[in-house]
Protein backbone atom coordinates (compact mmCIF):
# COMPACT_ATOMS: atom_id res chain seq x y z
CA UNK A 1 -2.86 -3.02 -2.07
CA UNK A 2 -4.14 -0.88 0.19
CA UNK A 3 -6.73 1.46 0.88
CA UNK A 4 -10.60 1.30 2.17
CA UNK A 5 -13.12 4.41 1.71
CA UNK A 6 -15.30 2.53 -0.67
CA UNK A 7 -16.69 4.11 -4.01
CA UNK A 8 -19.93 1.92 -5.06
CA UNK A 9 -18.96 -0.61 -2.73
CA UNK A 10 -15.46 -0.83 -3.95
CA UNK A 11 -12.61 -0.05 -1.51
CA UNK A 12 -9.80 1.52 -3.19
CA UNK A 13 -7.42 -1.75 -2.15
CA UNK A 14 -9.85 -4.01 -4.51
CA UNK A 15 -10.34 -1.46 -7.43
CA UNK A 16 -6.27 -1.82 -7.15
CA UNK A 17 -6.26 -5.42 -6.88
CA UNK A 18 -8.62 -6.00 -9.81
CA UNK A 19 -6.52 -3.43 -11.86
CA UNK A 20 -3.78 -6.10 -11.67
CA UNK A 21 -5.70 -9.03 -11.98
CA UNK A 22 -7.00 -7.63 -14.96
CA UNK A 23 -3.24 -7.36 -16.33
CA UNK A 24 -2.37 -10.90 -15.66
CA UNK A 25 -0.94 -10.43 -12.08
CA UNK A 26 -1.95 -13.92 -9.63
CA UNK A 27 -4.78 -12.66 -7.24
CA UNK A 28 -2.90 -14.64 -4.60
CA UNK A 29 -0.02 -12.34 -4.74
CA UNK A 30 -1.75 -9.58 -3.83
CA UNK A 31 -2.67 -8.04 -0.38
CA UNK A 32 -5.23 -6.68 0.49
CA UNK A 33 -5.69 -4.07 3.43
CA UNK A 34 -8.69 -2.38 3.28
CA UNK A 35 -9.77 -0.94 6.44
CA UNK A 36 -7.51 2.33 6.33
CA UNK A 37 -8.96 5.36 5.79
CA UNK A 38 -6.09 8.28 5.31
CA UNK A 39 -2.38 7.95 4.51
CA UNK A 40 -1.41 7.60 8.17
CA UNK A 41 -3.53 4.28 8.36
CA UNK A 42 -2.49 3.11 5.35
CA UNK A 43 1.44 3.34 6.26
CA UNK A 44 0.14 1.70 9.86
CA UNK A 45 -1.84 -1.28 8.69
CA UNK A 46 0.70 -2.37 5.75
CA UNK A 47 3.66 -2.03 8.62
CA UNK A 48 0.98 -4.88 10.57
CA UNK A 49 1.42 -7.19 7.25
CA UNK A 50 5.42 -6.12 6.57
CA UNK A 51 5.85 -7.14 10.26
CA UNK A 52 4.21 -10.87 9.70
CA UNK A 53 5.72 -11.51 6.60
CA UNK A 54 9.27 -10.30 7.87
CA UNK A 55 10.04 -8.13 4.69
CA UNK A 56 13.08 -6.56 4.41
CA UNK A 57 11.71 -3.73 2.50
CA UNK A 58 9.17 -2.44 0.85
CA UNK A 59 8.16 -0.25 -2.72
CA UNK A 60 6.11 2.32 -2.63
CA UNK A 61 3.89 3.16 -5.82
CA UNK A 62 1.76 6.15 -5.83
CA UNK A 63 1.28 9.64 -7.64
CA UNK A 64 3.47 12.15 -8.19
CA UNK A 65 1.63 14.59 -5.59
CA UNK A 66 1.61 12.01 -2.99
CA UNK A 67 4.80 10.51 -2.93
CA UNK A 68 6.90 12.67 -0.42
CA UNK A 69 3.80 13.07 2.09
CA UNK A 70 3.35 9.12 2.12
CA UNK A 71 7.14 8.28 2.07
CA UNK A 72 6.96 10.33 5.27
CA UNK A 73 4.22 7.82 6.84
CA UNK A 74 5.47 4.76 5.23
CA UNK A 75 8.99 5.18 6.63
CA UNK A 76 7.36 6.64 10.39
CA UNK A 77 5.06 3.53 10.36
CA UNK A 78 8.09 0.75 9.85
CA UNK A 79 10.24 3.29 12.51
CA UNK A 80 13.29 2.64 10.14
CA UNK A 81 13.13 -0.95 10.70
CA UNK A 82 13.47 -1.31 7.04
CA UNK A 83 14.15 0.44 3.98
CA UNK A 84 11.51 2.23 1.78
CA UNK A 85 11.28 3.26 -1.26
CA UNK A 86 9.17 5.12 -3.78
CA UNK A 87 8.37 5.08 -7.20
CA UNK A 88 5.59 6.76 -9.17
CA UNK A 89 4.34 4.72 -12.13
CA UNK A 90 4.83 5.60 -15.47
């Protein structure tokens, strides 16, 4: 998950993370990066943790109106290292 620019005191990577929790999902399975503050950090940060976990790609999940703009980042961030894709959740 990722995301920071708290709401209440909750960062937009932990209101994620507890989503999924809440739906039965392992808490350690989930990432957190929580510092980023736009799109552009976002895609730069989670590169940092694709990098030290040597992923071979990634999935992107996001809205509708914000999948082609962070697609962009995602795939500038990981310089086309590896492959990226996108899905928007039903």
């Amino acid at each position: 998950m990722t995301g920071g620019v708290p709401r209440n005191g909750v960062t937009e990577a932990q209101a994620m993370k507890e989503w999924l929790v809440a739906r039965g999902i392992p808490p350690e399975r989930i990432t957190e990066e929580s510092q980023s503050t736009s799109t552009v950090e976002n895609a730069r940060f989670t590169n940092d943790v694709l990098l030290e976990r040597r992923a071979t790609g990634a999935v992107l999940v996001t809205n509708r109106d914000h999948l082609e703009r962070a697609m962009i980042n995602f795939r500038q961030a990981v310089d086309a290292r590896i492959p990226i894709a996108g899905i928007v959740p039903a």
